[in-house]
C-alpha atoms as a PDB file:
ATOM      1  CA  UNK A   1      77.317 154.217 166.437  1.00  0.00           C
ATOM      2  CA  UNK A   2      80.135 152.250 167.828  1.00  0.00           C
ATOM      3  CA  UNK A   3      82.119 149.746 165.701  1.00  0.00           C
ATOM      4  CA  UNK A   4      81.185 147.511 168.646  1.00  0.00           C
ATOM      5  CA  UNK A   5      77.160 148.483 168.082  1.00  0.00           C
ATOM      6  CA  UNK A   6      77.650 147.580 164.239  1.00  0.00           C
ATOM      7  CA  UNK A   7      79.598 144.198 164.528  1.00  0.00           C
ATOM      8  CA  UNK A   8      76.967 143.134 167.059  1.00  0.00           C
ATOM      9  CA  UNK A   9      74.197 144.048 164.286  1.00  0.00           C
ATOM     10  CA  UNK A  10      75.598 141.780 161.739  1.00  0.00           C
ATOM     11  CA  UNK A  11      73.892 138.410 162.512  1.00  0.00           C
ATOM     12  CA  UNK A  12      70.385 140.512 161.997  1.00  0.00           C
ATOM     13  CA  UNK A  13      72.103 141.862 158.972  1.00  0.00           C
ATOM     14  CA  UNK A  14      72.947 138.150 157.791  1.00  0.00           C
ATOM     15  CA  UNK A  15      71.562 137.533 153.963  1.00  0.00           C
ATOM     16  CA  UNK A  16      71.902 133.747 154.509  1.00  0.00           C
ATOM     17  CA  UNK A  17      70.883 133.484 150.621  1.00  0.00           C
ATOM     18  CA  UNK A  18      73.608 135.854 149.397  1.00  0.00           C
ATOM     19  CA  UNK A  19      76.209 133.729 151.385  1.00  0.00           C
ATOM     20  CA  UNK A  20      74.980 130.106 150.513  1.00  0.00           C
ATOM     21  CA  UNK A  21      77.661 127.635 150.414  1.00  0.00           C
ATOM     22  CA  UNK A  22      79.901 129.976 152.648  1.00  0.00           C
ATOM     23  CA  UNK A  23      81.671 128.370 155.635  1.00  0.00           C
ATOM     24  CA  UNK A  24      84.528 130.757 156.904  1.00  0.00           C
ATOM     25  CA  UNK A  25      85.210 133.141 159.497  1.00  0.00           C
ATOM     26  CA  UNK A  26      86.253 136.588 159.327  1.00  0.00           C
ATOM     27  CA  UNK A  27      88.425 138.619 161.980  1.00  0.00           C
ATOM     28  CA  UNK A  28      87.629 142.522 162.472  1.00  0.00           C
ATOM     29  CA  UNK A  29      90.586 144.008 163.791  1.00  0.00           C
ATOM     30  CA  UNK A  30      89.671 147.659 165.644  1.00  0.00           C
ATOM     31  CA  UNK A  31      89.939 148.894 168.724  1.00  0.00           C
ATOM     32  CA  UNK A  32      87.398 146.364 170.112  1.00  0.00           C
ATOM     33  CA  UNK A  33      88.668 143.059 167.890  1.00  0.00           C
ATOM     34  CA  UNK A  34      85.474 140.965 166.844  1.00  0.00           C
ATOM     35  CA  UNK A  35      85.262 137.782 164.708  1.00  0.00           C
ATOM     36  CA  UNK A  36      82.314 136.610 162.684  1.00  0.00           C
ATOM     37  CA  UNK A  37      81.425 132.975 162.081  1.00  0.00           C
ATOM     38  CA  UNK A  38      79.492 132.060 158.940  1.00  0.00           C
ATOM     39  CA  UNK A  39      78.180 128.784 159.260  1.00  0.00           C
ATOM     40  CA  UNK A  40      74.895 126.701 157.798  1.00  0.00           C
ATOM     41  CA  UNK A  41      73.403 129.849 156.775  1.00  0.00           C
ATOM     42  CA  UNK A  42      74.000 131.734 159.830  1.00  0.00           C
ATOM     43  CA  UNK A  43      76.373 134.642 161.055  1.00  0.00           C
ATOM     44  CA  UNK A  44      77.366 135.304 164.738  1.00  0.00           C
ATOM     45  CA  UNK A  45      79.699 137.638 166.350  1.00  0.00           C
ATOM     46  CA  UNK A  46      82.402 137.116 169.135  1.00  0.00           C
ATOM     47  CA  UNK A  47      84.632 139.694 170.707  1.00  0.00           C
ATOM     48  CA  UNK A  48      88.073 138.614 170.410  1.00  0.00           C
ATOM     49  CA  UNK A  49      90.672 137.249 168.016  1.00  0.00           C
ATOM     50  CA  UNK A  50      89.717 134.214 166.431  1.00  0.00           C
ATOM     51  CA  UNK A  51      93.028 131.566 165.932  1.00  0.00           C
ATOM     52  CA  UNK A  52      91.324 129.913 162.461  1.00  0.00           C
ATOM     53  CA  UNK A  53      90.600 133.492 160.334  1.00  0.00           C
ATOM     54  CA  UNK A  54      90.171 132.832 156.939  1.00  0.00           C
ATOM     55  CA  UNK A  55      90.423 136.692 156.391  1.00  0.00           C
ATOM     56  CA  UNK A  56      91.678 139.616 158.557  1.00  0.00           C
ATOM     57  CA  UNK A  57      90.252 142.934 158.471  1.00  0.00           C
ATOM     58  CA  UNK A  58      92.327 145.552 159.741  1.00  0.00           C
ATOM     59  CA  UNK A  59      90.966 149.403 159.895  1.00  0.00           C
ATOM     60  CA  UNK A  60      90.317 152.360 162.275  1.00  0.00           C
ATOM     61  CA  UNK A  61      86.988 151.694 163.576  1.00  0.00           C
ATOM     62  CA  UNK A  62      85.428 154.866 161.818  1.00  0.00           C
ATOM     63  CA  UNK A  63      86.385 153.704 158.455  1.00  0.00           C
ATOM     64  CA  UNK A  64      85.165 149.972 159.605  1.00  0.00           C
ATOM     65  CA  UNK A  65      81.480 151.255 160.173  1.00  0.00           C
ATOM     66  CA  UNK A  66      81.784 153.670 156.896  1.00  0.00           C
ATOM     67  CA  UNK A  67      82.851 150.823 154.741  1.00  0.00           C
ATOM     68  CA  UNK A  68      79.771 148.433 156.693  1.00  0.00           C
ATOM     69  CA  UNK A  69      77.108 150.787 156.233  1.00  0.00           C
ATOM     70  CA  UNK A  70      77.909 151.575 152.388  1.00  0.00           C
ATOM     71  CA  UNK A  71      79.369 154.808 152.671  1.00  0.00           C
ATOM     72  CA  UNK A  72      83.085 153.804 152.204  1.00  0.00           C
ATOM     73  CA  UNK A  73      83.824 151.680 148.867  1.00  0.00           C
ATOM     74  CA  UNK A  74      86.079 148.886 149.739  1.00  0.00           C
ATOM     75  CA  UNK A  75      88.438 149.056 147.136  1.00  0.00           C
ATOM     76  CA  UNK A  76      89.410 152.927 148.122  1.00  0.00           C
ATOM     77  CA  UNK A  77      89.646 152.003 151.278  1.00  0.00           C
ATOM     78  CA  UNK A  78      92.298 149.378 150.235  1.00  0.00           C
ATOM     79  CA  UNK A  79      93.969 151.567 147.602  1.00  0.00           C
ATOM     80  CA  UNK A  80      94.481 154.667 150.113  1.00  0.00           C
ATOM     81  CA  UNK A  81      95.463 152.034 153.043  1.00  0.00           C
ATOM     82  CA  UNK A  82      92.470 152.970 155.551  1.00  0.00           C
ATOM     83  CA  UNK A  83      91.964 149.047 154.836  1.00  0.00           C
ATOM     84  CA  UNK A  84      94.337 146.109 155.318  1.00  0.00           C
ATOM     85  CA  UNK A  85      93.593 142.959 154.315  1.00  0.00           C
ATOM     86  CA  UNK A  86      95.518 139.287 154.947  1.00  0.00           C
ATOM     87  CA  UNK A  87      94.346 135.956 154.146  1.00  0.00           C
ATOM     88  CA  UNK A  88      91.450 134.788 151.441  1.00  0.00           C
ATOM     89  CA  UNK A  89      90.894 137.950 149.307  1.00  0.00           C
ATOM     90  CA  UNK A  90      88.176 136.722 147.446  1.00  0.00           C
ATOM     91  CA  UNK A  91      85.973 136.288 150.264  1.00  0.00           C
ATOM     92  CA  UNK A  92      86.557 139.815 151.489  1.00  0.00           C
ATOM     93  CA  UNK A  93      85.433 140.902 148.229  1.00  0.00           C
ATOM     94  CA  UNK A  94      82.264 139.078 148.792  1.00  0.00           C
ATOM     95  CA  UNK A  95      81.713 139.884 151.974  1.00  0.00           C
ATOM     96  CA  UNK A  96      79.878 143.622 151.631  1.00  0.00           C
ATOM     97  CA  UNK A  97      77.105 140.789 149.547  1.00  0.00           C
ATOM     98  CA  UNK A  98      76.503 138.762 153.075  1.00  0.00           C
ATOM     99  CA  UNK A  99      75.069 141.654 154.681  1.00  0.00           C
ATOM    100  CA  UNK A 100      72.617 144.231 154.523  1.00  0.00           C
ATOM    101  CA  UNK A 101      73.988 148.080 154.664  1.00  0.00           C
ATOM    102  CA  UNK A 102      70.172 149.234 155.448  1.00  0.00           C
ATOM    103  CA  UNK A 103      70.216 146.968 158.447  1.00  0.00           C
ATOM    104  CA  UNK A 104      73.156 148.082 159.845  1.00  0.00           C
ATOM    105  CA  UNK A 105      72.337 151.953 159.511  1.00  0.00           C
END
């Protein structure tokens, strides 16, 4: 699977309930940049670089669709540098919560 095949999954990987209250948009930076927009309870995906990220994800796309599907833990990723992060750090944290691994298998 491409990291373009798995960003394009994530609206039908959306937990809406999981991410109540959440307004913000998150910037994938890989080879392919993509930006998701959680809004009202919903999630979509744009290619491109958003200009209002509230959080910036920066890794090689392998380790983007490892850490997506479950099989990379975040906080190694971070520790060992395969995962960069700028902006509201909180809301990365909670971000693996907003969407179903299973879904995006």
């Amino acid at each position: 699977m491409t990291v373009t095949d798995l960003l394009n999954k994530l609206p039908a990987a959306f937990d809406a309930g999981a991410a109540a209250g959440t307004s913000a948009v998150i910037q994938f930076n890989c080879s392919q940049p993509h930006y998701a927009t959680i809004k009202d309870g919903t999630c979509s995906v744009t290619a491109g670089t958003a200009s209002n990220a509230d959080v910036t994800i920066t890794m090689a796309d392998e380790d983007l669709v490892a850490l997506m599907k479950g099989e990379l833990n975040g906080m190694t990723a971070f520790m060992t540098g395969k995962l960069q992060l700028d902006g509201d750090l909180m809301l990365a944290q909670r971000m693996s919560s907003f969407f179903d691994a299973a879904k995006l298998a």
